[in-house]
C-alpha atoms as a PDB file:
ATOM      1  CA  UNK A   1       1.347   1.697  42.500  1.00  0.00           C
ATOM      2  CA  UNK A   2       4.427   0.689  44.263  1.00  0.00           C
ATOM      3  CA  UNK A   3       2.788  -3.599  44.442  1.00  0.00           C
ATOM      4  CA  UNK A   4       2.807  -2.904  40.694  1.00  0.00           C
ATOM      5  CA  UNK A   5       5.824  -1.416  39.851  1.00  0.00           C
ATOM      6  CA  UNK A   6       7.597  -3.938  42.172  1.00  0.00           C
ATOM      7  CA  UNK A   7       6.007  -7.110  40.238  1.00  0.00           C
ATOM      8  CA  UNK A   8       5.665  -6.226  36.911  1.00  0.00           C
ATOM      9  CA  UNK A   9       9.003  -3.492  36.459  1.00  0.00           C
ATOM     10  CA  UNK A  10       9.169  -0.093  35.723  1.00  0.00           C
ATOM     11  CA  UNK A  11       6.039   2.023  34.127  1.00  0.00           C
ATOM     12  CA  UNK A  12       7.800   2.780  31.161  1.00  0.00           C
ATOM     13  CA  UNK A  13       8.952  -1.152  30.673  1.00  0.00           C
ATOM     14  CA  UNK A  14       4.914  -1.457  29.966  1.00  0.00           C
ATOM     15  CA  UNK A  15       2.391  -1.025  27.408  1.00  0.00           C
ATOM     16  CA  UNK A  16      -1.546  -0.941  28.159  1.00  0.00           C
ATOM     17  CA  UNK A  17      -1.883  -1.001  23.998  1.00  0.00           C
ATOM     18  CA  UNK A  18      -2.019  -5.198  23.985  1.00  0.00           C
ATOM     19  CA  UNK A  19      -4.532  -5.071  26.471  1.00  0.00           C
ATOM     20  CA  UNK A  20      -6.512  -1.959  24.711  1.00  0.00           C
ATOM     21  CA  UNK A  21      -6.463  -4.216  21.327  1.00  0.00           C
ATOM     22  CA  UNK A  22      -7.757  -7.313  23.422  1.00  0.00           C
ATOM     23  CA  UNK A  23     -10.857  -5.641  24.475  1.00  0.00           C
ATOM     24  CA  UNK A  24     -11.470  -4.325  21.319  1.00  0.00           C
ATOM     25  CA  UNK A  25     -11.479  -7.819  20.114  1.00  0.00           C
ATOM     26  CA  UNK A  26     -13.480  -8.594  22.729  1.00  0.00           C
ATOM     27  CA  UNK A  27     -16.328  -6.298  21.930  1.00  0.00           C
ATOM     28  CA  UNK A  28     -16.717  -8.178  18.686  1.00  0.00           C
ATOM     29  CA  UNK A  29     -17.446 -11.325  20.394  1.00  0.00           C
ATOM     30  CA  UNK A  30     -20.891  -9.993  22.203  1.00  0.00           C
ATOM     31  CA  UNK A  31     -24.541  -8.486  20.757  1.00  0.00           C
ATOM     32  CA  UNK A  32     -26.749  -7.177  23.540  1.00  0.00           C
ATOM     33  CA  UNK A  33     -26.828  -6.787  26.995  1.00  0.00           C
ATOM     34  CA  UNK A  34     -27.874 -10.562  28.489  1.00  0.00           C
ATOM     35  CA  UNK A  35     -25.732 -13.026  29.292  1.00  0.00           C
ATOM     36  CA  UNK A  36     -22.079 -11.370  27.686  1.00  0.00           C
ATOM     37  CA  UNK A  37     -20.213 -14.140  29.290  1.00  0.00           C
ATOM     38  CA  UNK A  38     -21.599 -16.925  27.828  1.00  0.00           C
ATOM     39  CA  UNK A  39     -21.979 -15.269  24.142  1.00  0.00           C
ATOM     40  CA  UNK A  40     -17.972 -14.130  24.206  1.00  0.00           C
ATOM     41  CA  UNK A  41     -17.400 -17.702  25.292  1.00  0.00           C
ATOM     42  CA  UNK A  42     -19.445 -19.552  22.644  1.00  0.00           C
ATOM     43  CA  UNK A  43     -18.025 -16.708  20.268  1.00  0.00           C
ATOM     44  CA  UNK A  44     -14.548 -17.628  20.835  1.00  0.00           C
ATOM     45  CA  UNK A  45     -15.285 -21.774  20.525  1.00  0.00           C
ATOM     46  CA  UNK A  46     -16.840 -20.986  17.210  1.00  0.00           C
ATOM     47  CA  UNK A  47     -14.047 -18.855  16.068  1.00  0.00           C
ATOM     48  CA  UNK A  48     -11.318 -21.371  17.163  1.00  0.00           C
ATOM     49  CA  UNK A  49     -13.191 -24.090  15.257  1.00  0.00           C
ATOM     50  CA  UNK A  50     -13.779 -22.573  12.123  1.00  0.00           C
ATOM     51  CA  UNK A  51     -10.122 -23.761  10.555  1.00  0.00           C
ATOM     52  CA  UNK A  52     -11.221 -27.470  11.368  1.00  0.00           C
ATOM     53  CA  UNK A  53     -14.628 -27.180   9.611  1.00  0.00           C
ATOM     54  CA  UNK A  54     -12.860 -25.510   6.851  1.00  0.00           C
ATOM     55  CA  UNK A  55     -10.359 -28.228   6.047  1.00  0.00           C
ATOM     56  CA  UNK A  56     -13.644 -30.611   6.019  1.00  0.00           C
ATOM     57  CA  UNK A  57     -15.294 -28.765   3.460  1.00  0.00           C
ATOM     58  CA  UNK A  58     -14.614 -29.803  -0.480  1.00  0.00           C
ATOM     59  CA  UNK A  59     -11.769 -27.485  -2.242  1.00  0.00           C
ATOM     60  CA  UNK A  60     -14.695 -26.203  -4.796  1.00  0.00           C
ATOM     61  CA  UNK A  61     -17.788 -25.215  -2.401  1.00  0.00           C
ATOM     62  CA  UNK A  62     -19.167 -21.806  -2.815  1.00  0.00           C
ATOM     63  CA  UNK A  63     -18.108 -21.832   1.279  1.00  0.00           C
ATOM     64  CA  UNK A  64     -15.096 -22.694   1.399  1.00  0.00           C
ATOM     65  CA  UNK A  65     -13.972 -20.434  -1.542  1.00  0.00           C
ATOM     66  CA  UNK A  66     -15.973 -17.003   0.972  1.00  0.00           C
ATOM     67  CA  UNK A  67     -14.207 -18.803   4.296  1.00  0.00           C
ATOM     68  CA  UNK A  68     -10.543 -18.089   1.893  1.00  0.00           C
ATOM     69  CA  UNK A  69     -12.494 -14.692   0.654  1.00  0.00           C
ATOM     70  CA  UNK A  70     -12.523 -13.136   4.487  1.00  0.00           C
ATOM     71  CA  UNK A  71      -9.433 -14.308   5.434  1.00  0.00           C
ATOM     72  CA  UNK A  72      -7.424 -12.720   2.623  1.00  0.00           C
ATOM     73  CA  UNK A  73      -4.894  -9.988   3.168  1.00  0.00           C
ATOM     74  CA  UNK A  74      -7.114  -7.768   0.857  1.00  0.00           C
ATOM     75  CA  UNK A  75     -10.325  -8.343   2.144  1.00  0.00           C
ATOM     76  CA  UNK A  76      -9.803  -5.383   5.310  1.00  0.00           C
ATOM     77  CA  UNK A  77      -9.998  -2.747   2.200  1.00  0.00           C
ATOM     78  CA  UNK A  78     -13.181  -2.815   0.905  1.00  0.00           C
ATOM     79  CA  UNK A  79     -12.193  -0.030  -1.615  1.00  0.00           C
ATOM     80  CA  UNK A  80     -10.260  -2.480  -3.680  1.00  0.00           C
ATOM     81  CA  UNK A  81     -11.164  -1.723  -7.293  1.00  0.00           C
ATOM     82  CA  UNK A  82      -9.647  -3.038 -10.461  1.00  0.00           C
ATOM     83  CA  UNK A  83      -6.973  -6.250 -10.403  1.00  0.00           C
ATOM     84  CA  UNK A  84      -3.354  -5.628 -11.900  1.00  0.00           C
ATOM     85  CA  UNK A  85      -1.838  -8.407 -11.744  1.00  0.00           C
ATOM     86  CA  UNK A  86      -1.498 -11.086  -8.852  1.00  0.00           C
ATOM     87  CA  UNK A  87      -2.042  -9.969  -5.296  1.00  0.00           C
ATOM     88  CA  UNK A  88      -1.829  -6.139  -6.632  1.00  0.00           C
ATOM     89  CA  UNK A  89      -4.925  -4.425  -6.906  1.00  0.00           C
ATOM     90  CA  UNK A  90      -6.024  -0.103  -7.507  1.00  0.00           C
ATOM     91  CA  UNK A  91      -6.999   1.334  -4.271  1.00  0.00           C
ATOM     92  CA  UNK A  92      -9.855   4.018  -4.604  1.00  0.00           C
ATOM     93  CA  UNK A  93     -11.098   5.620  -8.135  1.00  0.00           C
ATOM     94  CA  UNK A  94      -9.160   6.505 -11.217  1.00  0.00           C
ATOM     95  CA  UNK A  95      -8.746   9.867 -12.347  1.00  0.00           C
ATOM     96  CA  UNK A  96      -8.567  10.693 -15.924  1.00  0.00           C
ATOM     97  CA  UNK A  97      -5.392  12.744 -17.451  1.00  0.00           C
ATOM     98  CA  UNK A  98      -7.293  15.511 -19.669  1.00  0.00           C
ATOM     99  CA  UNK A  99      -4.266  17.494 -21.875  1.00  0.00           C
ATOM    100  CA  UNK A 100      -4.051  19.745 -19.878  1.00  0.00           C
ATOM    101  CA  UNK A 101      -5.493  18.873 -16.216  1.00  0.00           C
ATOM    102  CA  UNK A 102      -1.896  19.022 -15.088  1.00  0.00           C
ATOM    103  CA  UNK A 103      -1.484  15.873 -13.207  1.00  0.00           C
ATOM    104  CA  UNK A 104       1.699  14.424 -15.351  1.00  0.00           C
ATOM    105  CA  UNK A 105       3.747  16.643 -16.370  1.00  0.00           C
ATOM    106  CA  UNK A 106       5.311  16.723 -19.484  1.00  0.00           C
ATOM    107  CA  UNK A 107       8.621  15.264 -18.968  1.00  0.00           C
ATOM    108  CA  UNK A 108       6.730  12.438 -17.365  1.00  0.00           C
ATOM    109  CA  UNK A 109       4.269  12.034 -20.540  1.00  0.00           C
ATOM    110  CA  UNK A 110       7.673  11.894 -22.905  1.00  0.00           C
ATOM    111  CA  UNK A 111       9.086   9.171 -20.504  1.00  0.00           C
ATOM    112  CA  UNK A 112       6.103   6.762 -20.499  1.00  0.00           C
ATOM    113  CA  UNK A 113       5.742   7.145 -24.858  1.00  0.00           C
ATOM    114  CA  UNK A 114       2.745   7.329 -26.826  1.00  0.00           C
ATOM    115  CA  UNK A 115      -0.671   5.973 -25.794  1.00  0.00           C
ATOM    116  CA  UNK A 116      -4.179   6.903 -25.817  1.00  0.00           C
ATOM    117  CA  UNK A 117      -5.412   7.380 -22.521  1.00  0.00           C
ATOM    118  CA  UNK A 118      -4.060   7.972 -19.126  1.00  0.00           C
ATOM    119  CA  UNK A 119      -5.349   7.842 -15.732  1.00  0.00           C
ATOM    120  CA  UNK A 120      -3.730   8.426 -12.067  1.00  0.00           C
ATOM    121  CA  UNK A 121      -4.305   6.824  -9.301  1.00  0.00           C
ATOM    122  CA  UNK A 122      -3.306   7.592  -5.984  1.00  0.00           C
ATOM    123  CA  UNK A 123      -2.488   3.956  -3.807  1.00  0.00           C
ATOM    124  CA  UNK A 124      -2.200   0.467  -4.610  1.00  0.00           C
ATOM    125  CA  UNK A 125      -2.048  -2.357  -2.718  1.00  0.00           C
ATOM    126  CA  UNK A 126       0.778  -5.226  -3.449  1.00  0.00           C
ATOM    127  CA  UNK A 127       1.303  -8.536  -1.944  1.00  0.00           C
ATOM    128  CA  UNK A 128      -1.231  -7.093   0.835  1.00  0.00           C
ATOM    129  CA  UNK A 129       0.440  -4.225   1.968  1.00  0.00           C
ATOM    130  CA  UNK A 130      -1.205  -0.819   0.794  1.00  0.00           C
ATOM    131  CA  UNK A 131       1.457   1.775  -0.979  1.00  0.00           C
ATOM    132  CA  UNK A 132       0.133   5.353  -1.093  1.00  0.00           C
ATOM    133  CA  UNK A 133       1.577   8.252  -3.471  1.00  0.00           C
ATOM    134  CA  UNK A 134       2.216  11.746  -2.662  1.00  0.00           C
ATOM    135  CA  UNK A 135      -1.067  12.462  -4.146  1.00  0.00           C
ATOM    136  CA  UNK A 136      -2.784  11.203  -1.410  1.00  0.00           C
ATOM    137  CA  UNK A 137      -3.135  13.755   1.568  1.00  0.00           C
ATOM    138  CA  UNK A 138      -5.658  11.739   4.137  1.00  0.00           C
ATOM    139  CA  UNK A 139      -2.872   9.926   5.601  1.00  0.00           C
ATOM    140  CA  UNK A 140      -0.511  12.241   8.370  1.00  0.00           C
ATOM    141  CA  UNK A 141       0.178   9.879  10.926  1.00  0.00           C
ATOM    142  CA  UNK A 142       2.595   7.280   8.968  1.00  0.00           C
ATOM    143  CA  UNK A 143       4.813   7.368   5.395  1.00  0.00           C
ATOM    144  CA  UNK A 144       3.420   4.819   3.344  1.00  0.00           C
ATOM    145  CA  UNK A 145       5.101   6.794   0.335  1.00  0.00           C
ATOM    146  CA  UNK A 146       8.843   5.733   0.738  1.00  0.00           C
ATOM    147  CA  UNK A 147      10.243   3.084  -0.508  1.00  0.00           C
ATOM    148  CA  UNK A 148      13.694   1.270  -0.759  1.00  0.00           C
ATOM    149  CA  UNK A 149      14.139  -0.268  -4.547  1.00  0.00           C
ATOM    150  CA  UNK A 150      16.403  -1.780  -6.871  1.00  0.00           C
ATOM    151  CA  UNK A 151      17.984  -0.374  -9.744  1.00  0.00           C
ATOM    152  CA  UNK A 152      20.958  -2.149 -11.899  1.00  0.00           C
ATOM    153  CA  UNK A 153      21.557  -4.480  -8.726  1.00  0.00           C
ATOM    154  CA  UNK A 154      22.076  -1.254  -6.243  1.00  0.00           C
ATOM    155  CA  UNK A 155      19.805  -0.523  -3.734  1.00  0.00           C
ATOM    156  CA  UNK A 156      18.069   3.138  -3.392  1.00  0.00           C
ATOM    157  CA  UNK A 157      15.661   5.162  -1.722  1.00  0.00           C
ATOM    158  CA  UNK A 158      12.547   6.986  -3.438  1.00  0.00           C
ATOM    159  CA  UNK A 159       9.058   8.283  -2.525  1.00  0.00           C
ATOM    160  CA  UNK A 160       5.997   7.015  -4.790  1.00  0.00           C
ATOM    161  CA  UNK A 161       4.568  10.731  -6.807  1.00  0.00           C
ATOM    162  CA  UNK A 162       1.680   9.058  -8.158  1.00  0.00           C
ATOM    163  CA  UNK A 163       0.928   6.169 -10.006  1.00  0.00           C
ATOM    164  CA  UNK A 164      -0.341   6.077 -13.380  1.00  0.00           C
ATOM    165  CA  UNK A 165      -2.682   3.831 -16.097  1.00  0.00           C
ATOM    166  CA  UNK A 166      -1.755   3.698 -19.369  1.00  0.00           C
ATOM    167  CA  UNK A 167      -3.730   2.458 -22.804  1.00  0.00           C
ATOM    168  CA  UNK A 168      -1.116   1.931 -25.496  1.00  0.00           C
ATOM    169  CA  UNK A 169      -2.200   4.030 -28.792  1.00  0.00           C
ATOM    170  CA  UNK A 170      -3.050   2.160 -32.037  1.00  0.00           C
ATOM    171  CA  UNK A 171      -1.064   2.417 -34.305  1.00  0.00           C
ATOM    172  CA  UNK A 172      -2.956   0.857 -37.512  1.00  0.00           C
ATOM    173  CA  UNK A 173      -3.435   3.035 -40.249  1.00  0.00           C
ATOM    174  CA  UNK A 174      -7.558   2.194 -40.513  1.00  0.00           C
ATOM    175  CA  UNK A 175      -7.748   3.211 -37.115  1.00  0.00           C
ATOM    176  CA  UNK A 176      -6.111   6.426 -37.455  1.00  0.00           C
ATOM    177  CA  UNK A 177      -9.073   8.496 -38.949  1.00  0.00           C
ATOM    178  CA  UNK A 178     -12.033   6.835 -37.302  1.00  0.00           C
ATOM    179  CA  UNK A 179     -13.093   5.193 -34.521  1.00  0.00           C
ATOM    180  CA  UNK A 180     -10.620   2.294 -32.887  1.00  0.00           C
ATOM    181  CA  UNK A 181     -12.446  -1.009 -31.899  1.00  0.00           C
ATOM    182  CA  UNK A 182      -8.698  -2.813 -31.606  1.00  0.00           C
ATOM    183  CA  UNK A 183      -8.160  -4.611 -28.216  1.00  0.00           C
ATOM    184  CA  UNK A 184      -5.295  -2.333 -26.555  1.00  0.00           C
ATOM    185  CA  UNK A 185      -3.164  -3.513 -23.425  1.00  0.00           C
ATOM    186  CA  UNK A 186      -2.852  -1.491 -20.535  1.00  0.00           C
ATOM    187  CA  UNK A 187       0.687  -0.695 -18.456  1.00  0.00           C
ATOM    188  CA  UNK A 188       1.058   0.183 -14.899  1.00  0.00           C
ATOM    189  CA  UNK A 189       3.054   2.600 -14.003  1.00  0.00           C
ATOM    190  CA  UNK A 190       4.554   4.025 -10.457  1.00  0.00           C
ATOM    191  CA  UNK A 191       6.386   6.925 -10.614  1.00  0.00           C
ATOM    192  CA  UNK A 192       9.067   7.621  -8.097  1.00  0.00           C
ATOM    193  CA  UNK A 193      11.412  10.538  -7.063  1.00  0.00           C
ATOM    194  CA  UNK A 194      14.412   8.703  -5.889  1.00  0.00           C
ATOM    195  CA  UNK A 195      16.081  10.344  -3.108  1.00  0.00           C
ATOM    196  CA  UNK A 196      19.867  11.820  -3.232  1.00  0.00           C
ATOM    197  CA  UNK A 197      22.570  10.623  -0.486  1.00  0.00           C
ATOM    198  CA  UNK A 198      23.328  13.426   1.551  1.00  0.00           C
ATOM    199  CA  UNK A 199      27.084  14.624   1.142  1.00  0.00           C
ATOM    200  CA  UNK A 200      27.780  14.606   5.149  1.00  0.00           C
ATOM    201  CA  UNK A 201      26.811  12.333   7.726  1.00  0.00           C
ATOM    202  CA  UNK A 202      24.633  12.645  10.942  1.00  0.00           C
ATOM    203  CA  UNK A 203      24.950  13.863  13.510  1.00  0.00           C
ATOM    204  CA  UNK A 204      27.495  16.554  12.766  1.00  0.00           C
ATOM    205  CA  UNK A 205      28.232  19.717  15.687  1.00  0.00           C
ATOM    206  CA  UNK A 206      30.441  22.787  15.778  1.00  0.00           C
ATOM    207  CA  UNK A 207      31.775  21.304  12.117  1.00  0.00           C
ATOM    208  CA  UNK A 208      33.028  17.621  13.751  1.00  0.00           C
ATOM    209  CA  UNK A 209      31.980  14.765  12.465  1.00  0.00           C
ATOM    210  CA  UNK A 210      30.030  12.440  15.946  1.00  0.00           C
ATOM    211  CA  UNK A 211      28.894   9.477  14.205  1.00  0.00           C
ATOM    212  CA  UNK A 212      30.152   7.483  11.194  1.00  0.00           C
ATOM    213  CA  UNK A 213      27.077   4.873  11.052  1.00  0.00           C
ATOM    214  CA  UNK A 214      24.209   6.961  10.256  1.00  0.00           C
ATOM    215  CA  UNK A 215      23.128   8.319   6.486  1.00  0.00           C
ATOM    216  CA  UNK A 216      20.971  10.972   5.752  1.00  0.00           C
ATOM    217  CA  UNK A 217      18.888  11.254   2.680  1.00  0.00           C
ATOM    218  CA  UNK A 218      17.474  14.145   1.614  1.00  0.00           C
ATOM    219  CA  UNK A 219      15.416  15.659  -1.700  1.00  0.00           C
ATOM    220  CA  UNK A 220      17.414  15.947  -4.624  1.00  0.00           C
ATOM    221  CA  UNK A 221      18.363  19.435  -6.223  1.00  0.00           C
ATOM    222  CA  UNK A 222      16.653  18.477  -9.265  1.00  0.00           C
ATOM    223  CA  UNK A 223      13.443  16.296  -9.248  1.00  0.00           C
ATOM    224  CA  UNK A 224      14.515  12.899 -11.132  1.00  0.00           C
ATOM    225  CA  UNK A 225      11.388  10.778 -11.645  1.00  0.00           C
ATOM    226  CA  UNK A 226      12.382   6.834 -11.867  1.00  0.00           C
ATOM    227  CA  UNK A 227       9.203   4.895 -13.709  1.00  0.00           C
ATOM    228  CA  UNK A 228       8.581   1.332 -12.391  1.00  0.00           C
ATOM    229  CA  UNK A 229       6.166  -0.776 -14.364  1.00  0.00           C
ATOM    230  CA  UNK A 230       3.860  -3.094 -12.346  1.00  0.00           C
ATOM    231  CA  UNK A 231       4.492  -5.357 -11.157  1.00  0.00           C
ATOM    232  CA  UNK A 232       7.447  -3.870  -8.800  1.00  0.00           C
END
């Protein structure tokens, strides 16, 4: 312990996680019990030499198109369901908004308008990096809910609610009192309670103000829910 601490610094200078995510790598690079050496080595030539025998294949081969597949940002979620736009995809199932299942509330149903169907869905993944709503109640660890946004050129701070599908209504008169065969778009929506500054600033003791720098924000009084339409 003390040859250690005196070549590589103090224990709490150091991290064992780098080394933990190696040999999980590592185990990846092996199948069976003969010979692990040699198969983690001839692993590891293969996977170095995969970029050079992708540049040599054609631009339009069925492999070359599965070599770009796997190495995608959205390949690692294999629950990737229905396309939005580009690089934003649904994450998990949709859930449909009955009149009076409860998941929008009203004010929320006057805000988005009239349509015809509405579903909710509970994350999304954008440009690769997975959003979740408050909806969804698997995650504990992290916040993947709260955001920082734009709105009229000044920046704020919000937490996704849910996020929501929407299938404009027809409004032709033929269509009105019988079945509707009309090709209707579709609008993504997320809905967001934005977060209210808090009046005093952190930390504060015995009524004194300590520190100038630092900003709390806090739950508004009132719930205001800001509707962002895909893509954000």
């Amino acid at each position: 312990m003390k040859n250690t601490v005196e070549n590589l610094g103090p224990l709490w200078s150091n991290s064992c996680f780098p080394f933990e995510d190696y040999n999980g790598d590592l185990k990846g690079y092996f199948h069976g019990s003969q010979n692990i050496q040699g198969q983690i080595v001839k692993s590891i030539c293969v996977h170095q030499s995969l970029p050079l025998l992708a540049e040599s294949l054609p631009d339009s081969s069925e492999a070359k198109r599965l070599y770009r597949e796997l190495l995608s940002k959205t390949y690692r979620c294999r629950t990737v369901g229905e396309e939005i736009c580009f690089e934003t995809f649904i994450v998990s199932s949709l859930e449909r908004v009955w009149e009076k299942s409860g998941l929008v509330s009203e004010e929320e149903k006057e805000v988005v308008g009239p349509v015809s169907k509405m579903w909710v869905f509970k994350r999304a993944i954008i440009s690769g990096v997975e959003y979740q709503s408050l909806l969804y109640k698997r995650t504990t660890a992290r916040n993947n809910s709260t955001i920082i946004f734009q709105r009229r050129g000044k920046s704020h701070y919000g937490s996704i609610v849910k996020f929501v599908k929407c299938q404009e209504k027809c409004t032709r008169m033929q269509c009105l009192h019988g079945k509707c065969s009309c090709s209707l778009s579709f609008r993504y929506i997320a809905v967001v309670n934005k977060f209210s500054k808090h009046p005093y600033q952190l930390p504060f003791y015995h009524g004194m103000q300590i520190v100038n720098a630092s900003t709390l924000y806090g739950w508004p009084l009132q719930t205001m829910s800001w509707l962002f339409q895909f893509p954000l």
